[in-house]
Protein backbone atom coordinates (compact mmCIF):
# COMPACT_ATOMS: atom_id res chain seq x y z
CA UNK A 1 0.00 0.00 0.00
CA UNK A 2 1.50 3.58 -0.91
CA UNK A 3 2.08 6.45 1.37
CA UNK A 4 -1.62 8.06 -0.38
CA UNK A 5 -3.59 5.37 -0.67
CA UNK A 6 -3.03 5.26 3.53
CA UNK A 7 -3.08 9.16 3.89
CA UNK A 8 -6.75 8.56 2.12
CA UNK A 9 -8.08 5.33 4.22
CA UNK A 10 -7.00 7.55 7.25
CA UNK A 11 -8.77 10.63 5.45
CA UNK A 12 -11.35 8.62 4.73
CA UNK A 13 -11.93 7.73 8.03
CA UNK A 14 -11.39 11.16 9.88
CA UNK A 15 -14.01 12.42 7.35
CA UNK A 16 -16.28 10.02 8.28
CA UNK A 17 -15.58 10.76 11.94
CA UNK A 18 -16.17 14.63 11.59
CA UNK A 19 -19.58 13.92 9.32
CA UNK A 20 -21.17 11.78 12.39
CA UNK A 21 -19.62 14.25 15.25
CA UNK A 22 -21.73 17.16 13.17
CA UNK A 23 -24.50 15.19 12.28
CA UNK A 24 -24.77 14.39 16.04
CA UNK A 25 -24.23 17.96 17.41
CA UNK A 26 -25.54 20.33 14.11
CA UNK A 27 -28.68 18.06 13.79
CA UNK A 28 -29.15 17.39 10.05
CA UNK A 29 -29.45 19.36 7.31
CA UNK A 30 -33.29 19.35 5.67
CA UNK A 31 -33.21 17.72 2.46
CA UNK A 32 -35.24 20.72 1.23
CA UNK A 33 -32.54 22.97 1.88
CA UNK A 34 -29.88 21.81 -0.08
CA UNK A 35 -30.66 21.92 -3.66
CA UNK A 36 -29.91 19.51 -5.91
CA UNK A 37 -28.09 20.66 -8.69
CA UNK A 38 -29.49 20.10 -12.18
CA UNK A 39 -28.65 21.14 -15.54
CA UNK A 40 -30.94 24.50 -15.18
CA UNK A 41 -27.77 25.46 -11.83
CA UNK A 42 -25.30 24.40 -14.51
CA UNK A 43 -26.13 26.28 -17.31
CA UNK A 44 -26.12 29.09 -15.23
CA UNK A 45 -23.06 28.78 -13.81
CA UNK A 46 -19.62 29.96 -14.13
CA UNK A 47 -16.91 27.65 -15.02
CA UNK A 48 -15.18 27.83 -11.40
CA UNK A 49 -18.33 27.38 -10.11
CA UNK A 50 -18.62 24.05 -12.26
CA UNK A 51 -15.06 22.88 -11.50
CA UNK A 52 -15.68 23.62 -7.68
CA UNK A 53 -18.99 21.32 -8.01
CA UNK A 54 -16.91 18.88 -9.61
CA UNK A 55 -14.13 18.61 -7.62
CA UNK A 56 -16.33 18.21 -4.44
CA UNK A 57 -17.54 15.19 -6.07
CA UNK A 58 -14.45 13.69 -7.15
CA UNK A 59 -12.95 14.51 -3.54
CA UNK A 60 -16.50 12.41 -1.84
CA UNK A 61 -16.02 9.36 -4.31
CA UNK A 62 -12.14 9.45 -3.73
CA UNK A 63 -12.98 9.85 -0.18
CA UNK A 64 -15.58 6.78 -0.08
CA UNK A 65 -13.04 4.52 -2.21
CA UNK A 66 -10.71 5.14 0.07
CA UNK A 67 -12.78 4.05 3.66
CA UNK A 68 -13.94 0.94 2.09
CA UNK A 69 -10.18 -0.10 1.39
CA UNK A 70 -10.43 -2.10 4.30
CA UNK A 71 -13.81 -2.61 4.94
CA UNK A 72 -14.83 -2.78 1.14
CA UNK A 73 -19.08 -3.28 0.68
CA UNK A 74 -20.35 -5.99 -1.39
CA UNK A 75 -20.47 -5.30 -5.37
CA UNK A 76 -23.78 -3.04 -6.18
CA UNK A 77 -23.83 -1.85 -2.37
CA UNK A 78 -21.83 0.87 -3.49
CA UNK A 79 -21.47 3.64 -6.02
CA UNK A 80 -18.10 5.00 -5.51
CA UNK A 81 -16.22 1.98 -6.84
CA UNK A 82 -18.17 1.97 -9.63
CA UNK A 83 -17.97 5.75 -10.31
CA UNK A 84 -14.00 5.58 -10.00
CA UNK A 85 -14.00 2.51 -12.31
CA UNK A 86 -16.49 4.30 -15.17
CA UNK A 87 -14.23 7.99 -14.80
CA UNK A 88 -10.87 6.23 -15.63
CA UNK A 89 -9.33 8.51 -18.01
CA UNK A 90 -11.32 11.28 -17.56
CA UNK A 91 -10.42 14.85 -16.74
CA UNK A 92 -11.82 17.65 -14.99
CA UNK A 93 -11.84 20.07 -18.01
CA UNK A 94 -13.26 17.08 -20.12
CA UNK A 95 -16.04 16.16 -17.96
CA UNK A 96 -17.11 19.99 -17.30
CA UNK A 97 -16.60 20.33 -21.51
CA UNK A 98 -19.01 16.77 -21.63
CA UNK A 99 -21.65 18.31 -19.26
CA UNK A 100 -21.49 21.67 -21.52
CA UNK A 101 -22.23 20.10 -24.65
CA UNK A 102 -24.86 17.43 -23.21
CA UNK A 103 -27.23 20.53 -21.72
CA UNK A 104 -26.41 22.62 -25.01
CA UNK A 105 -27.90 19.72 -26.85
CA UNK A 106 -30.33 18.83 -24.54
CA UNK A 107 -31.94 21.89 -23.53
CA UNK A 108 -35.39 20.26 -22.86
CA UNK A 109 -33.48 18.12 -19.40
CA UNK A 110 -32.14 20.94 -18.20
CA UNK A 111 -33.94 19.30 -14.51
CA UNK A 112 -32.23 16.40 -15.31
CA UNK A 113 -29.50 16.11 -12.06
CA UNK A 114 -26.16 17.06 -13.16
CA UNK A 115 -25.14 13.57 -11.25
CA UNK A 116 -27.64 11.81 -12.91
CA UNK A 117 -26.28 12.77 -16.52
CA UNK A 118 -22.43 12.02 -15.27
CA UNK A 119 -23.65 8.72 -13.90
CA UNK A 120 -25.14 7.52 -17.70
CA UNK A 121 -23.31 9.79 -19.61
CA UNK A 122 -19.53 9.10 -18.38
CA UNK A 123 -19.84 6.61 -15.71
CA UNK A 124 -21.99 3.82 -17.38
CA UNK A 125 -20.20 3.99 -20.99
CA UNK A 126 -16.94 4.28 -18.76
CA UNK A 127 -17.65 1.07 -17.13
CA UNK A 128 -17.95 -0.91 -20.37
CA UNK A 129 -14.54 0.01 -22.02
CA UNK A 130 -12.60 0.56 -18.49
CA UNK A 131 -12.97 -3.56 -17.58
């Protein structure tokens, strides 16, 4: 195991740590108030605005992968894997580029979630050519 992949399983699990400690003491968030972000956000939005959404989501599937290193779940109990799998190859400029052009072309699902359209758009093709 490399000096990372540990610095994330301990990440991983100080994250995980700090998310129950605030859940516990903050109370949690209403669903209601945290939008979910769909193409009509994305459109909208500037492009460090889109890389910043982007990263965060790279950064909570990294973060996941890395927990279940030694305590993985069993295959389909999981998206992160899968996601990391299905985004081999793929760049943060390309996938904001991808997202771009699938919302200029499909202007009619702009409420389509922007995690919904990488999941089929990038993630699902991804998983068939990265075996």
């Amino acid at each position: 195991m490399t000096t990372i992949e540990r610095g994330f399983r301990n990440l991983g699990h100080a994250a995980s740590s700090v998310a129950m400690i605030l859940a516990m003491t903050c109370g949690i968030a209403v669903a209601a108030d945290i939008p979910l972000v769909d193409g009509t956000h994305w459109v909208k939005s500037t492009e460090e605005v889109k890389k910043a959404y982007l990263v965060g989501v790279s950064n909570v599937i990294q973060l996941e992968v890395a927990y279940q290193a030694d305590n993985p779940t069993p295959e389909g109990r999981s998206l992160a894997p899968r996601a990391a799998k299905g985004m081999t190859g793929q760049t943060l400029s390309g996938v904001l580029e991808s997202l771009d052009k699938w919302y200029g072309a499909h202007p009619e699902q702009l409420q389509r979630p922007v995690l919904e359209t990488i999941w089929f758009e990038m993630v699902v093709p991804g998983l068939k050519t990265n075996k």
